[in-house]
C-alpha atoms as a PDB file:
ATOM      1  CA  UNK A   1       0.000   0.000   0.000  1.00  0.00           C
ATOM      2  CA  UNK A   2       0.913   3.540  -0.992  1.00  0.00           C
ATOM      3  CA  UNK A   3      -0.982   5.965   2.193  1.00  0.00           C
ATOM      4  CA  UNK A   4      -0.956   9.708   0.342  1.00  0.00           C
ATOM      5  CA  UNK A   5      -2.747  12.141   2.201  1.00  0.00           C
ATOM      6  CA  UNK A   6      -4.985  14.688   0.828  1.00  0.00           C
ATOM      7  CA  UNK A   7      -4.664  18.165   2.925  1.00  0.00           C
ATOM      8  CA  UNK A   8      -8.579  19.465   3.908  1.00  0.00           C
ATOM      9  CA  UNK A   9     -10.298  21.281   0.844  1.00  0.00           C
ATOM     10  CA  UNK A  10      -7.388  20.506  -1.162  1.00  0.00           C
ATOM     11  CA  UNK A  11      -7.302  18.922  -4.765  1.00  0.00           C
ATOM     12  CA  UNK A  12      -4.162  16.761  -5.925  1.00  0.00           C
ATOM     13  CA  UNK A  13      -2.902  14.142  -8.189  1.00  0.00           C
ATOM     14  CA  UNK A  14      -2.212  10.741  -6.840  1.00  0.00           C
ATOM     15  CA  UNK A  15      -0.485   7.818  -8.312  1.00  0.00           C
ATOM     16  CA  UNK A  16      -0.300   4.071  -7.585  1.00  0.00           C
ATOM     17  CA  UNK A  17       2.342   1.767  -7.747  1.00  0.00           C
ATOM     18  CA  UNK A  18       4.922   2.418 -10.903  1.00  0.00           C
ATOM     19  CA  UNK A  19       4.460  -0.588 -13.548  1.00  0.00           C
ATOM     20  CA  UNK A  20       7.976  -0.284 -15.144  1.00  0.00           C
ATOM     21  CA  UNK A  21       9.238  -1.713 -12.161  1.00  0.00           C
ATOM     22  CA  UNK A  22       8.559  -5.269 -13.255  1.00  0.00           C
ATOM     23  CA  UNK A  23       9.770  -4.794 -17.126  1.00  0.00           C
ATOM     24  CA  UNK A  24       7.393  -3.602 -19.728  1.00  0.00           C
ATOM     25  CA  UNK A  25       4.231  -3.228 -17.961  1.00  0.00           C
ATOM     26  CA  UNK A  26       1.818  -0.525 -17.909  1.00  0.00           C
ATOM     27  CA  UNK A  27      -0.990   0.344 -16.239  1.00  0.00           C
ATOM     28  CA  UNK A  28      -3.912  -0.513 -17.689  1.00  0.00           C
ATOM     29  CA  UNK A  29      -6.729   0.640 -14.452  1.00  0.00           C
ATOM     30  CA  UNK A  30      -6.786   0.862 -10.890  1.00  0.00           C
ATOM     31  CA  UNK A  31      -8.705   2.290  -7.957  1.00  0.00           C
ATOM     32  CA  UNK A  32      -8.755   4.165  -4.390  1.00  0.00           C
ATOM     33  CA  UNK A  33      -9.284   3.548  -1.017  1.00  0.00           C
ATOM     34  CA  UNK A  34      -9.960   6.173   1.106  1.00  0.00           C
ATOM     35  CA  UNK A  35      -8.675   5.093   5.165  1.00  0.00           C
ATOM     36  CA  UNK A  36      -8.951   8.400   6.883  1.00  0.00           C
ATOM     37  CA  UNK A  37     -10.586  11.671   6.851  1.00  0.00           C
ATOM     38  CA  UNK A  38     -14.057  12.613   7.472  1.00  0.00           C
ATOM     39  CA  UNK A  39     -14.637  13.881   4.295  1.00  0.00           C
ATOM     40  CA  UNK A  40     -15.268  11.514   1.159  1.00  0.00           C
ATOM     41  CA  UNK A  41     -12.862  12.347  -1.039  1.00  0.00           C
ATOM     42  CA  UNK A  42     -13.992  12.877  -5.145  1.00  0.00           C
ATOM     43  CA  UNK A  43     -11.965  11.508  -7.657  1.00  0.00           C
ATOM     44  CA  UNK A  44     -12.483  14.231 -10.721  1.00  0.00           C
ATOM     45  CA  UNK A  45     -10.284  12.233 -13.494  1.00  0.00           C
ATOM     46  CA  UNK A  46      -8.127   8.829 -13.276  1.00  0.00           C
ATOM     47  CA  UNK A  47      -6.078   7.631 -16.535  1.00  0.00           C
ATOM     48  CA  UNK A  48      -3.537   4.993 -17.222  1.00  0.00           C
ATOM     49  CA  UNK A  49       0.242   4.812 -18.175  1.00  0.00           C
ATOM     50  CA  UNK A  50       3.294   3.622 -16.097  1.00  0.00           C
ATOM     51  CA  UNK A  51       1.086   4.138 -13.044  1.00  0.00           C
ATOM     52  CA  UNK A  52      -2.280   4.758 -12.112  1.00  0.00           C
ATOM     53  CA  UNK A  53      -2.990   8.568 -11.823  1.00  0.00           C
ATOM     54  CA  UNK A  54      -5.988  10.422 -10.352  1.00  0.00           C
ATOM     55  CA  UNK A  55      -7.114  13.921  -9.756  1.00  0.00           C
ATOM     56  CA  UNK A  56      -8.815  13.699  -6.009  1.00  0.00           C
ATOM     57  CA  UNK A  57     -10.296  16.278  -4.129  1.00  0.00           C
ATOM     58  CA  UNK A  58     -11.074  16.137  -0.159  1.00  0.00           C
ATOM     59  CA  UNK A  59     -13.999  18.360   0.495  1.00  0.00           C
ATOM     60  CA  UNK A  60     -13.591  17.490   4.321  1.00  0.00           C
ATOM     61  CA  UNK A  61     -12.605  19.560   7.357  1.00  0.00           C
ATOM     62  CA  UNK A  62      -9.417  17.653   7.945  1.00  0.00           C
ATOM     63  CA  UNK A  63      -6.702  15.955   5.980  1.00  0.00           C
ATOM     64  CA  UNK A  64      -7.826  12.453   4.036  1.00  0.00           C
ATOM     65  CA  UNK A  65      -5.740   9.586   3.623  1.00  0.00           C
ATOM     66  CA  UNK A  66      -6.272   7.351   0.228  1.00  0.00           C
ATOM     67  CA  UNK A  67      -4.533   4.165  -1.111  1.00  0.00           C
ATOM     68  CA  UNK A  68      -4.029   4.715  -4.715  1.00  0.00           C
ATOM     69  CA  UNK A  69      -2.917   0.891  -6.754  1.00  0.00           C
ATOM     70  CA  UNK A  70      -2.200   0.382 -10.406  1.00  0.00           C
ATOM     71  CA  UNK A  71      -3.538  -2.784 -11.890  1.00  0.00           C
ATOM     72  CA  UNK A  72       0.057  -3.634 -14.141  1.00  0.00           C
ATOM     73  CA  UNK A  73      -0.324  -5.687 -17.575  1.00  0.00           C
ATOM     74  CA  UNK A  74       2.436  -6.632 -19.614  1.00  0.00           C
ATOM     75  CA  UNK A  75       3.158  -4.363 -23.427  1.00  0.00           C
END
């Protein structure tokens, strides 16, 4: 796991796990897990490539925590 926090009322870019790191993989999809915060936190755009990237925002009063993975597949 890969725990990125997300200040309060802030919106970032996350990414999962890096594919390259087994060869000539990409990433293909992936998800989130939010594990902290009170706020549930929006994710406005996610897209593949050598990791899984998303645009998140935390609309909460304090700082979110979110597990970002990459789901790898070989090129």
């Amino acid at each position: 796991m890969n725990p990125q926090t997300i200040p309060a009322g802030s919106t970032v870019t996350l990414q999962g796990g890096d594919c390259t790191t087994l060869g000539s993989f990409v990433a293909v999809s992936g998800g989130e897990n939010q594990v902290a915060g009170s706020g549930e936190v929006q994710t406005l755009t996610s897209s593949p490539g050598d990791a899984w990237t998303i645009s998140v925002h935390n609309p909460g009063a304090d700082a979110a925590t979110v597990n970002v993975t990459s789901v790898c597949q070989p090129v």
